[in-house]
N, C-alpha and C. Protein backbone atom coordinates (compact mmCIF):
# COMPACT_ATOMS: atom_id res chain seq x y z
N UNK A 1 0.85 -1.17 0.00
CA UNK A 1 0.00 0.00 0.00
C UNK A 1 0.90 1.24 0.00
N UNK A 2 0.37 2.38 -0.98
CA UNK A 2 1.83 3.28 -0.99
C UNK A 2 1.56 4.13 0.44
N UNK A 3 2.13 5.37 0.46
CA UNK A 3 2.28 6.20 1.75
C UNK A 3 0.87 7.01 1.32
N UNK A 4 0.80 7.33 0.21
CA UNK A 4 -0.23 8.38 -0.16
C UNK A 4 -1.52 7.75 0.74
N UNK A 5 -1.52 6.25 0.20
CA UNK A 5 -2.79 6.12 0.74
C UNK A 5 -3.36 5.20 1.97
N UNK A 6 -1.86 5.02 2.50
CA UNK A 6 -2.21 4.82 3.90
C UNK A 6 -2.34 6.62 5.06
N UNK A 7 -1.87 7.66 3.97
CA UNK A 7 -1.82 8.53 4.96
C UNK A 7 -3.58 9.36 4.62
N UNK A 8 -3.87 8.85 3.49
CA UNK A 8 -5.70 9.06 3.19
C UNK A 8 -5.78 8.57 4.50
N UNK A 9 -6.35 7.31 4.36
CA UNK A 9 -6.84 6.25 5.61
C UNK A 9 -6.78 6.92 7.03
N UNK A 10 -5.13 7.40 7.58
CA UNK A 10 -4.97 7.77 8.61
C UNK A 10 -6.19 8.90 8.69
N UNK A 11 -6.07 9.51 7.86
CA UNK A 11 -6.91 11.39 8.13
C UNK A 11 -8.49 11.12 7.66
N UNK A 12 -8.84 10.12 6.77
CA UNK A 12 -10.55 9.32 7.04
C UNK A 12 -10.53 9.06 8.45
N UNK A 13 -9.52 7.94 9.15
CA UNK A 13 -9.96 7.72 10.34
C UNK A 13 -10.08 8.71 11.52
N UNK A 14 -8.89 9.54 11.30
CA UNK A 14 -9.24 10.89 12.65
C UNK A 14 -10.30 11.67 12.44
N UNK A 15 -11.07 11.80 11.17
CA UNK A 15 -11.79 12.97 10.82
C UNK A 15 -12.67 11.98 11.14
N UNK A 16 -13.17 11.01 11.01
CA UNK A 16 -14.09 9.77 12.22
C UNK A 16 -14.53 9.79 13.41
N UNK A 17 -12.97 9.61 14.01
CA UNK A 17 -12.81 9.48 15.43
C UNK A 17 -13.27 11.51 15.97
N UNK A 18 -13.24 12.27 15.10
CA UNK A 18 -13.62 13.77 15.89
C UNK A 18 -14.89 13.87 15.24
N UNK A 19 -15.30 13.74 14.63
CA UNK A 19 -16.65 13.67 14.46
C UNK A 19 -17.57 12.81 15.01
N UNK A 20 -17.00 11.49 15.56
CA UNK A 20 -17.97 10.30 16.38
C UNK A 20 -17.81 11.27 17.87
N UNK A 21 -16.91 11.81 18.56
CA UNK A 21 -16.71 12.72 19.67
C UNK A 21 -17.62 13.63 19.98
N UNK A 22 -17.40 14.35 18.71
CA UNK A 22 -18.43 15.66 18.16
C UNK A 22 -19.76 15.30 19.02
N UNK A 23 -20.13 14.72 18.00
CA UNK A 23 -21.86 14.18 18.35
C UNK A 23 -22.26 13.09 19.14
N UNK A 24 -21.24 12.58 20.01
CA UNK A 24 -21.36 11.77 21.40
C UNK A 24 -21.58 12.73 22.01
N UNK A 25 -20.58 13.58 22.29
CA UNK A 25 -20.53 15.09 23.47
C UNK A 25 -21.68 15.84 23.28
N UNK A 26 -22.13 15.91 21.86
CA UNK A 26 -23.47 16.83 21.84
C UNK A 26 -24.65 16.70 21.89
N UNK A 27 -24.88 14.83 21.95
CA UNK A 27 -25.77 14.50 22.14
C UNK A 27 -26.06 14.21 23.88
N UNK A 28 -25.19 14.14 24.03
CA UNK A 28 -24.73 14.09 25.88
C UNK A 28 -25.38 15.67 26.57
N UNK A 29 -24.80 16.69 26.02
CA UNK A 29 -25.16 17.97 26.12
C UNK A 29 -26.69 18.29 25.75
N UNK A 30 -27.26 17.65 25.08
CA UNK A 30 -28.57 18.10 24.26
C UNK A 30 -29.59 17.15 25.43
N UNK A 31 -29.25 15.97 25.88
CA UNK A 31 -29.94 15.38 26.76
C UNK A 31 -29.71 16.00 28.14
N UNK A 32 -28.98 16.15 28.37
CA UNK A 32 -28.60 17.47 29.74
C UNK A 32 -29.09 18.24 29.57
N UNK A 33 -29.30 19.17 28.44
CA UNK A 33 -30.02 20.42 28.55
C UNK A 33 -32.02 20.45 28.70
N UNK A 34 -32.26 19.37 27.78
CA UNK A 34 -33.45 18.92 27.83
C UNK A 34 -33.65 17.99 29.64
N UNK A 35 -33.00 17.67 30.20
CA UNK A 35 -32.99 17.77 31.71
C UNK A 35 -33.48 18.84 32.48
N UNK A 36 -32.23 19.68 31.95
CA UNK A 36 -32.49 20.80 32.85
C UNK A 36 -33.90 21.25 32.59
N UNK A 37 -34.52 21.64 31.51
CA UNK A 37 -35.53 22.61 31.18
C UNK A 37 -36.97 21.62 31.54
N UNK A 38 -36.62 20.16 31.64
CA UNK A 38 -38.01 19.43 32.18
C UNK A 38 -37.79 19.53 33.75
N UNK A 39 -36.66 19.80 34.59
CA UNK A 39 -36.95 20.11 36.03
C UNK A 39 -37.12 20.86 36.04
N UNK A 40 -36.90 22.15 35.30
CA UNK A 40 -37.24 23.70 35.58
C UNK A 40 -39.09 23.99 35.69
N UNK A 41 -38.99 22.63 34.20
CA UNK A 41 -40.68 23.02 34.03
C UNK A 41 -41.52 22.39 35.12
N UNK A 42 -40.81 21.41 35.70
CA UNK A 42 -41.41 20.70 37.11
C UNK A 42 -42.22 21.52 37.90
N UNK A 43 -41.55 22.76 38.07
CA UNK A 43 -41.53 24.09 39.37
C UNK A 43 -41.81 25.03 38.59
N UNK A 44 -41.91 25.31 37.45
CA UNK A 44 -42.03 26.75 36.59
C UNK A 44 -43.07 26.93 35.66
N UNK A 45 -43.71 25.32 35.19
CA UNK A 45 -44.45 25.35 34.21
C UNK A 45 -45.54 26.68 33.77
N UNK A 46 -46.16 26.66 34.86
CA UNK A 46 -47.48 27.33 35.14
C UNK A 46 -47.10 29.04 35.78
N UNK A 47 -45.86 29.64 35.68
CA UNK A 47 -45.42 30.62 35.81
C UNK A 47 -44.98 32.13 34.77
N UNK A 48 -45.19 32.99 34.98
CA UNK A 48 -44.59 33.79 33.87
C UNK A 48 -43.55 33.88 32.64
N UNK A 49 -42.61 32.84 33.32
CA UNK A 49 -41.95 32.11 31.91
C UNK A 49 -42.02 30.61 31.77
N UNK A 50 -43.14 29.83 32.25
CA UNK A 50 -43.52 28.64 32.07
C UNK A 50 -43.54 28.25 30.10
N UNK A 51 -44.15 29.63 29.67
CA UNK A 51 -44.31 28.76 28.15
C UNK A 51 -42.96 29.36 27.53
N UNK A 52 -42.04 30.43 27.89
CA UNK A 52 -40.65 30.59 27.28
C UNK A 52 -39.65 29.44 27.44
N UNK A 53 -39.55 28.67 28.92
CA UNK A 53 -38.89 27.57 29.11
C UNK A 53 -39.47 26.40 28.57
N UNK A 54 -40.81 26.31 28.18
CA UNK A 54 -40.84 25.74 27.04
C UNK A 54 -40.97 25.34 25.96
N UNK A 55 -40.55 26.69 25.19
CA UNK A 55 -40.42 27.29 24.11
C UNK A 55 -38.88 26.73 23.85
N UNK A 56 -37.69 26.79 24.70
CA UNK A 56 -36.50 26.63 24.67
C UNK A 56 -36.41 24.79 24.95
N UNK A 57 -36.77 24.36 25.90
CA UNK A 57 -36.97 22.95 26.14
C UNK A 57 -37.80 22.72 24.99
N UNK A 58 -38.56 22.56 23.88
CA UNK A 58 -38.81 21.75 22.49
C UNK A 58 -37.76 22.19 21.42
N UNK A 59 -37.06 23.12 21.54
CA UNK A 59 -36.18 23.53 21.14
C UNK A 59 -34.60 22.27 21.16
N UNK A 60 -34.55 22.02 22.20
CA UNK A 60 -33.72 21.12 22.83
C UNK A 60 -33.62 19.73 22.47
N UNK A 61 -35.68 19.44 22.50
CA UNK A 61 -36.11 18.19 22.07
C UNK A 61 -35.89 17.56 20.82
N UNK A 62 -35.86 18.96 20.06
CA UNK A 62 -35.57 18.77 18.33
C UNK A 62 -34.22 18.55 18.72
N UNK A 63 -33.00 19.04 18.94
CA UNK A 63 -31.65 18.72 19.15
C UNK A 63 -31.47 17.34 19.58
N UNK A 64 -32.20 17.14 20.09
CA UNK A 64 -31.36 15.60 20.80
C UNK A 64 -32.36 14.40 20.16
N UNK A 65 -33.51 15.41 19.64
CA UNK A 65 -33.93 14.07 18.53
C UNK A 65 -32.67 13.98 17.68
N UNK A 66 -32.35 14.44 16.66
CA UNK A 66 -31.34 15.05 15.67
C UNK A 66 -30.04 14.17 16.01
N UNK A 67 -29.38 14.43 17.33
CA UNK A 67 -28.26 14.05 17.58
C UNK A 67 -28.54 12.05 17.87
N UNK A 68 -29.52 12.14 18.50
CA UNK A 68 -30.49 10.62 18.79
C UNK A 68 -30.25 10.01 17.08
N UNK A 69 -31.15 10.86 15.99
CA UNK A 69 -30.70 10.36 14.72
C UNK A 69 -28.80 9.64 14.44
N UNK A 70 -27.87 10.53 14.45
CA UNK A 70 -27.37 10.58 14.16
C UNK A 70 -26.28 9.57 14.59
N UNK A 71 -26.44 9.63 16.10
CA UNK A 71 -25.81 8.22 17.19
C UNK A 71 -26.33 7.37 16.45
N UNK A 72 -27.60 6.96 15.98
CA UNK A 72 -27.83 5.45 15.08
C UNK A 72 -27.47 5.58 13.70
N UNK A 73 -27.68 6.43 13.13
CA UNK A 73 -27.24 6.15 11.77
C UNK A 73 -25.79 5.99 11.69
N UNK A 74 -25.03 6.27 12.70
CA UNK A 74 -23.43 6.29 11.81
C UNK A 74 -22.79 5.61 13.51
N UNK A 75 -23.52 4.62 13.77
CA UNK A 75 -23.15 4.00 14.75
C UNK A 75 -22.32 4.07 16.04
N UNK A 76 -22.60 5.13 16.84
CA UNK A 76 -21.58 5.74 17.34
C UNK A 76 -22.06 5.35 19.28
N UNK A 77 -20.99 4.90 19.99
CA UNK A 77 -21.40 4.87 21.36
C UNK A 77 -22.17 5.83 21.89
N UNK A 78 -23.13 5.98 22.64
CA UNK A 78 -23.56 7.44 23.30
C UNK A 78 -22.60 7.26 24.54
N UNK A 79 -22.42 8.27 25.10
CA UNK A 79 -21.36 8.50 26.38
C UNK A 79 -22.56 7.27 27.74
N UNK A 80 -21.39 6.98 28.27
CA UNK A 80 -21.93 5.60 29.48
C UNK A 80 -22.05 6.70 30.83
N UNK A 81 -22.06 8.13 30.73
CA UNK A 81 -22.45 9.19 31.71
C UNK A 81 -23.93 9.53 31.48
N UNK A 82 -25.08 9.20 30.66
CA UNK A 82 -26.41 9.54 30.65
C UNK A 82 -27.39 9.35 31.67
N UNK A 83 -27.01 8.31 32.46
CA UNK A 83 -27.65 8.29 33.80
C UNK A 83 -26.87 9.47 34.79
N UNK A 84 -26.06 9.57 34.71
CA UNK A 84 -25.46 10.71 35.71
C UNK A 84 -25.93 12.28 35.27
N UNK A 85 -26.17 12.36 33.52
CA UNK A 85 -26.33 13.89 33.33
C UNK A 85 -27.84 13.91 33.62
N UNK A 86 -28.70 12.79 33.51
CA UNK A 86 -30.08 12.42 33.70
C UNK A 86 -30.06 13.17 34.96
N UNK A 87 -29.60 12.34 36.31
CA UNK A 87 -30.12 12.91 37.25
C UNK A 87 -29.56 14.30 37.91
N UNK A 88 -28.20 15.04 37.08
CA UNK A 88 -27.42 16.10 37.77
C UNK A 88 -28.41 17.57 36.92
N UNK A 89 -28.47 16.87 35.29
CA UNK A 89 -29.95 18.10 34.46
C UNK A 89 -31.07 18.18 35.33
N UNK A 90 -31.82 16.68 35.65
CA UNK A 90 -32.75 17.52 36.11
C UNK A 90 -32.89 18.34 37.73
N UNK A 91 -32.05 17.77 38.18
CA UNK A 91 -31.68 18.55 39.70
C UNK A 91 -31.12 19.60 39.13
N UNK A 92 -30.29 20.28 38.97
CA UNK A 92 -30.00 21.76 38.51
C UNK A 92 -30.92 22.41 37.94
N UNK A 93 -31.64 21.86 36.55
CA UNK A 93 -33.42 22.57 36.67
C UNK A 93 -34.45 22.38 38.07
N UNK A 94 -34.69 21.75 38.95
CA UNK A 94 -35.23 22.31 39.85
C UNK A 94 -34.61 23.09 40.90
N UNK A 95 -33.33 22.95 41.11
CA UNK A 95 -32.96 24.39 42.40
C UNK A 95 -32.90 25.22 41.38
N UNK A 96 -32.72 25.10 40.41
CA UNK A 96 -32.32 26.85 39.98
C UNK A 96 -33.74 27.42 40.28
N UNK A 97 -35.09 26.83 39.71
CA UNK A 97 -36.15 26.60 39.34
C UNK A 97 -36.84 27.22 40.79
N UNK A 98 -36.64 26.66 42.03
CA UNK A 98 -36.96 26.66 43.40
C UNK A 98 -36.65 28.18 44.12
N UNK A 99 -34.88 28.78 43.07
CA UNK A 99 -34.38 29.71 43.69
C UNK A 99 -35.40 30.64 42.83
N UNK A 100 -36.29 30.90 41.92
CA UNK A 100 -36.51 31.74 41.76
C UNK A 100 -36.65 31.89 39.72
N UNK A 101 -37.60 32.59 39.24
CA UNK A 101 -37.36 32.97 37.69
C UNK A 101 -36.27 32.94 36.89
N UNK A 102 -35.42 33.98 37.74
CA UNK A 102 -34.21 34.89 37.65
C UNK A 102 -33.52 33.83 37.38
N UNK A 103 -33.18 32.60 38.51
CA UNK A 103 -32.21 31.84 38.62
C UNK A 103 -32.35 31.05 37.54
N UNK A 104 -33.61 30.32 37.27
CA UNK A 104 -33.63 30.03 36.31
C UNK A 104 -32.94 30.14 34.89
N UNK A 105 -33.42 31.22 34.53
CA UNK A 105 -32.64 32.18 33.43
C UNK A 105 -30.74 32.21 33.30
N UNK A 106 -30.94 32.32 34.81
CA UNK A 106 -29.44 32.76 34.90
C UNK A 106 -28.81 31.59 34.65
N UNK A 107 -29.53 30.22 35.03
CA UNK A 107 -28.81 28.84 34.40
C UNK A 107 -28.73 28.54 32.99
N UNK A 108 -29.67 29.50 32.39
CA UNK A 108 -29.88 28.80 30.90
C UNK A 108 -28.66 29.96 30.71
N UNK A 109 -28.68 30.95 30.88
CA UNK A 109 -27.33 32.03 30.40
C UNK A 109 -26.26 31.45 30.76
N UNK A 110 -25.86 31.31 31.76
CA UNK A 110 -24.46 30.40 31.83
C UNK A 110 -24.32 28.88 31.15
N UNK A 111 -24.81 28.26 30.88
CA UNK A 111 -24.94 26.68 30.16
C UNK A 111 -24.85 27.56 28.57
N UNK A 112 -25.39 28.56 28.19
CA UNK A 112 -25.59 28.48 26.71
C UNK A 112 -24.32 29.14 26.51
N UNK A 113 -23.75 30.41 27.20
CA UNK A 113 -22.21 30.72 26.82
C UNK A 113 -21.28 29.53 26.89
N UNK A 114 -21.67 28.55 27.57
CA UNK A 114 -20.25 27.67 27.51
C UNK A 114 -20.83 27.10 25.89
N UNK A 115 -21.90 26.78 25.91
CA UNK A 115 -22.00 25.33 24.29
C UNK A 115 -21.95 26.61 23.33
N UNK A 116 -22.67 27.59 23.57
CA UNK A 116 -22.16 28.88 22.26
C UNK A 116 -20.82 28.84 21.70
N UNK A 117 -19.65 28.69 22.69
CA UNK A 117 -18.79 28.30 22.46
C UNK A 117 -17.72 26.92 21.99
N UNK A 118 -18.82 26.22 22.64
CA UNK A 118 -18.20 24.85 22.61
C UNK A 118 -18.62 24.66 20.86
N UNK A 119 -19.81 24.78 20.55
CA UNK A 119 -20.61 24.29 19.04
C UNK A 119 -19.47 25.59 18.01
N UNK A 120 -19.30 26.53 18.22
CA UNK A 120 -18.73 27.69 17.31
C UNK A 120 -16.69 26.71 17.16
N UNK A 121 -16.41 26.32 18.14
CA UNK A 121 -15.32 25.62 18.33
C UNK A 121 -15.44 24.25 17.27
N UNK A 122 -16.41 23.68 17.38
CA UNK A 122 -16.35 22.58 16.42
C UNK A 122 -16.98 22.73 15.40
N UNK A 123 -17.57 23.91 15.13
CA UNK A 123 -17.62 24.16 13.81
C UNK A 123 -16.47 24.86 12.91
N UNK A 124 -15.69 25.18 13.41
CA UNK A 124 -14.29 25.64 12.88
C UNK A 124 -13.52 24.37 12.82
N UNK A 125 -13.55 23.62 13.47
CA UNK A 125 -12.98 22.34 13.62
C UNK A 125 -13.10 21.70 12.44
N UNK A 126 -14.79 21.58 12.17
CA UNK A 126 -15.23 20.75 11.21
C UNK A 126 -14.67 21.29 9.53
N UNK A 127 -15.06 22.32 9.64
CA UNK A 127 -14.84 23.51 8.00
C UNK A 127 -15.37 22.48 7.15
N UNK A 128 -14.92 21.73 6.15
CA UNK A 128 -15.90 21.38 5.21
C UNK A 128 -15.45 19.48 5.28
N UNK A 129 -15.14 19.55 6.38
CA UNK A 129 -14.63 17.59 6.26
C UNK A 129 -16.09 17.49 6.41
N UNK A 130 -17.02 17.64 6.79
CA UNK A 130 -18.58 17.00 7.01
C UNK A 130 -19.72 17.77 7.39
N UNK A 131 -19.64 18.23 5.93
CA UNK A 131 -20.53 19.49 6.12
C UNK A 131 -22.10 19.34 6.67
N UNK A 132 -22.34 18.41 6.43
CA UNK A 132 -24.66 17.59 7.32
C UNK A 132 -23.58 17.97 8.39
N UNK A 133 -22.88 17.72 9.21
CA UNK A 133 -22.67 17.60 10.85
C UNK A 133 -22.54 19.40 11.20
N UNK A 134 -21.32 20.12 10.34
CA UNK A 134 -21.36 21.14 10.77
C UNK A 134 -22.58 22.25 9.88
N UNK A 135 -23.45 22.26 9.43
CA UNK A 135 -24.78 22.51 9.46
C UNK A 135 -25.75 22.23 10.70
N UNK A 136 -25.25 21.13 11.47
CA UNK A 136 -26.45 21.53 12.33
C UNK A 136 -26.02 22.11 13.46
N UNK A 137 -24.62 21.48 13.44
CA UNK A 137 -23.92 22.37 14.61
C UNK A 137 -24.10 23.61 14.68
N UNK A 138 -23.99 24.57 13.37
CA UNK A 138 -24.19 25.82 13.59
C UNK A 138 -25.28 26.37 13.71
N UNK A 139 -26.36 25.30 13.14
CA UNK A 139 -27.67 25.85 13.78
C UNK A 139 -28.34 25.90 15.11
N UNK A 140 -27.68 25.17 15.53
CA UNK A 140 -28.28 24.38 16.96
C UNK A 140 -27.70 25.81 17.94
N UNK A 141 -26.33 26.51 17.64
CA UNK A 141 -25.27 27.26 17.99
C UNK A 141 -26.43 28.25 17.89
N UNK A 142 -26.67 28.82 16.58
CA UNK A 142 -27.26 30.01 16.55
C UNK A 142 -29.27 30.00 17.69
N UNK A 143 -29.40 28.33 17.65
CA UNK A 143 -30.82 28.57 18.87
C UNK A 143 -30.28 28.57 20.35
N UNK A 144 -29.27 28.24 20.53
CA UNK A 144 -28.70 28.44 21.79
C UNK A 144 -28.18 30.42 22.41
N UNK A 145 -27.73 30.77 21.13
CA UNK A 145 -27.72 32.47 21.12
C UNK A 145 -28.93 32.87 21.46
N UNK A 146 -29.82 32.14 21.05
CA UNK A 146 -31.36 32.66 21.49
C UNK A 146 -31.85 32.09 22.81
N UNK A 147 -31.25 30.84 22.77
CA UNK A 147 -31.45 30.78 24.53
C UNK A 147 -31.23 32.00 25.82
N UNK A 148 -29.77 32.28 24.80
CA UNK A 148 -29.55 33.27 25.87
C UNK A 148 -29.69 34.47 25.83
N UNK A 149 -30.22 35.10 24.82
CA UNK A 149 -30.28 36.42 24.61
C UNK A 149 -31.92 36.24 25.19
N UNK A 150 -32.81 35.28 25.22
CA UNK A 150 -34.33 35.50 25.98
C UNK A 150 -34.00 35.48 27.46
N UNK A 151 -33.44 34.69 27.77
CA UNK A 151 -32.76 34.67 29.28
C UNK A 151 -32.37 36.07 29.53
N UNK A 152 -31.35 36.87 29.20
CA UNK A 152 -30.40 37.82 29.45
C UNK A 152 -31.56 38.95 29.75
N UNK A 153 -32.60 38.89 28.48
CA UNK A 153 -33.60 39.49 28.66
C UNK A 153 -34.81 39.99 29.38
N UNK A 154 -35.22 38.30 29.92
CA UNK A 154 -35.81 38.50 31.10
C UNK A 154 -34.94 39.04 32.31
N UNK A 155 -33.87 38.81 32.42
CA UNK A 155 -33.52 38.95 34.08
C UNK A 155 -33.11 40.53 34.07
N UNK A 156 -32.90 41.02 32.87
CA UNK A 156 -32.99 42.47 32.51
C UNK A 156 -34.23 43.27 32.73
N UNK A 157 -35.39 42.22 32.03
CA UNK A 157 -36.53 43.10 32.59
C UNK A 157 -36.99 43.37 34.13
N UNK A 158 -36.63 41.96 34.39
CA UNK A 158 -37.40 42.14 35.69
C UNK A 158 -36.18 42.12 37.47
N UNK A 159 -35.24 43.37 37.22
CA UNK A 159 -34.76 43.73 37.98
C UNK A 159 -35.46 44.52 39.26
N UNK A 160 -34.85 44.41 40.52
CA UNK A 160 -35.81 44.83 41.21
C UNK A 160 -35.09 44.85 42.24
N UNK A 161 -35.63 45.12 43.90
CA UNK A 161 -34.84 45.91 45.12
C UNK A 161 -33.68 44.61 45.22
N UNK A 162 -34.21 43.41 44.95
CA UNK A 162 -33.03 42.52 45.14
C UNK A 162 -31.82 41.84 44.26
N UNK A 163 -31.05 43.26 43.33
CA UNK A 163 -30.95 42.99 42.38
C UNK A 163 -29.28 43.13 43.14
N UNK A 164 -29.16 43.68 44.10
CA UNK A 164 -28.16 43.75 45.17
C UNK A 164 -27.75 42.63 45.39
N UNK A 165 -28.59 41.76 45.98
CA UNK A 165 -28.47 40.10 46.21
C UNK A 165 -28.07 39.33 45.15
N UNK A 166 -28.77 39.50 44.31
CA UNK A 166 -28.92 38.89 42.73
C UNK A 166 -27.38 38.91 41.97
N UNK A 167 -26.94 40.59 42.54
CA UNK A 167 -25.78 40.34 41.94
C UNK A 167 -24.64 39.66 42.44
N UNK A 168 -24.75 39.32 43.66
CA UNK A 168 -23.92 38.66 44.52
C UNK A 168 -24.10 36.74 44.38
N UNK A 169 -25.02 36.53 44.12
CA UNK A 169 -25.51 35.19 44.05
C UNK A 169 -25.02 34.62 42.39
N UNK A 170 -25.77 35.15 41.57
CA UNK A 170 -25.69 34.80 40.46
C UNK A 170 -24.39 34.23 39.89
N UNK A 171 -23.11 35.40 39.97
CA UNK A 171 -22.22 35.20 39.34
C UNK A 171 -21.11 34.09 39.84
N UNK A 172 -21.60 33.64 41.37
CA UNK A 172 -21.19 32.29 41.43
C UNK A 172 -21.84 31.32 41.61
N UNK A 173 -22.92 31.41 41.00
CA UNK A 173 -23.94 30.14 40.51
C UNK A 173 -23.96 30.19 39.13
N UNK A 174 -23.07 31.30 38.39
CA UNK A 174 -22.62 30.83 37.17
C UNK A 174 -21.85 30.35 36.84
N UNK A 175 -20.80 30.79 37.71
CA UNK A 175 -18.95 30.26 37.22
C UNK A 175 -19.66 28.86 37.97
N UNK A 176 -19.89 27.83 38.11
CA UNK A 176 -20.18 26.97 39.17
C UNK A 176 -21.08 26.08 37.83
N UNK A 177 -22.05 26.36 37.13
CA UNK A 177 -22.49 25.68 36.26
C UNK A 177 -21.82 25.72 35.35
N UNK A 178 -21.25 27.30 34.87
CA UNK A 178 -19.85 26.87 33.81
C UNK A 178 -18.83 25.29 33.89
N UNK A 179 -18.50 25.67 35.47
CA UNK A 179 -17.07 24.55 34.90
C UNK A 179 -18.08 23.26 35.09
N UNK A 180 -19.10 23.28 35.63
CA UNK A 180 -20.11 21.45 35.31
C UNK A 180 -20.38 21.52 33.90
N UNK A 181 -20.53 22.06 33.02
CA UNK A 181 -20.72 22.19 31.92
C UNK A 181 -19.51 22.01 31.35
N UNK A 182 -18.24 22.55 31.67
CA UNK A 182 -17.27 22.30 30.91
C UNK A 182 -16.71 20.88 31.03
N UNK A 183 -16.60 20.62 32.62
CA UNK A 183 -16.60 19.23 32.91
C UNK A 183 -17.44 18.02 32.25
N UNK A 184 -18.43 18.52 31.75
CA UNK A 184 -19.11 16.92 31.03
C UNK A 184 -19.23 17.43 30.07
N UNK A 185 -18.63 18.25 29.55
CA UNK A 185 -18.11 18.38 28.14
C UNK A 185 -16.98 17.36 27.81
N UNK A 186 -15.79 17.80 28.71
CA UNK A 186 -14.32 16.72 28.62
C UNK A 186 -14.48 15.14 28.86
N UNK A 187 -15.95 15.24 29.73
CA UNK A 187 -16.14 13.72 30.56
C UNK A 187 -16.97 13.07 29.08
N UNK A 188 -17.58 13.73 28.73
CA UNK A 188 -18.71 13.01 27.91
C UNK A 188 -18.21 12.93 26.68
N UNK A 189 -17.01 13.31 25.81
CA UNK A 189 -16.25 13.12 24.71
C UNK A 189 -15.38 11.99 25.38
N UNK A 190 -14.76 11.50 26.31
CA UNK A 190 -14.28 10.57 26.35
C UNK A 190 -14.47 9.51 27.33
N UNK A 191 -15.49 9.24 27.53
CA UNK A 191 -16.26 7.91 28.21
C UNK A 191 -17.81 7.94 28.02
């Protein structure tokens, strides 16, 4: 076999192996997120943003149908962490959910800057080795911008005497879902 085309082979197989990653991790992420937004709706349903959270949670549902597609068609392990993001999504949608609207929000704003980033990262990654994968990536990217720009929005509107508190609370109940988010990002691409 010459070099030319064992070194094809090599770069078919890595562009494989990061694309089977890709959409393990994002389907891992898409079932976590659809967690979170069914505990949120547990405690929130019937509330002032009961039909925005789930407006964003069917949003989610389409994603992880999609990624659900895609784990079967091109045969790929799903991560052996789905019972763990099962029960850590939907517990983080109900305390956030428990603490309040705001908090709420403030979980979907911190979870969507990290995958805003994480999906914009592997779509540069991807460029045109597999273009169906990075098509949805970037779409999924651009409803997650909207996750958070409705989030950002509400907690903008509805500021108020405890916004003192709010600001003290929030920003380490964000950095705090950040690195869990970043963490089963690293965990869920490789186990």
């Amino acid at each position: 076999m010459s070099k030319e085309k064992i070194g094809k082979q090599n770069s078919d197989r890595n562009i494989k192996e990061t694309t089977d990653r890709m959409i393990r991790v994002n389907h891992a992420g898409e079932f976590g997120a659809s967690r979170i937004y069914q505990g949120q709706l547990s405690v929130l349903a019937k509330s002032s943003v009961g039909k925005t959270i789930q407006h964003m949670a069917d949003q989610e549902k389409d994603h992880l149908e999609t990624f659900d597609k895609l784990i079967i068609e091109r045969r790929i392990r799903p991560t052996a962490l789905s019972p763990i993001w099962s029960l850590a999504g939907y517990s983080l949608g109900v305390l956030t959910a428990r603490m309040g609207e705001k908090a709420a929000m403030a979980c979907t704003v911190a979870v969507e800057e990290v995958i805003e980033e994480h999906y914009k990262s592997q779509h540069e990654t991807l460029g045109d080795k597999d273009p169906e994968l990075s098509i949805i990536i970037d779409k999924f990217r651009l409803d997650e911008i909207e996750h958070k720009s409705i989030s950002n929005n509400f907690i903008n509107l509805n500021k108020s005497s405890e916004a003192e508190q709010d600001e003290n609370i929030y920003p380490l109940m964000s950095k705090a879902i950040k690195a869990g988010s970043k963490l089963a990002i690293w965990l869920s691409s490789r186990l």
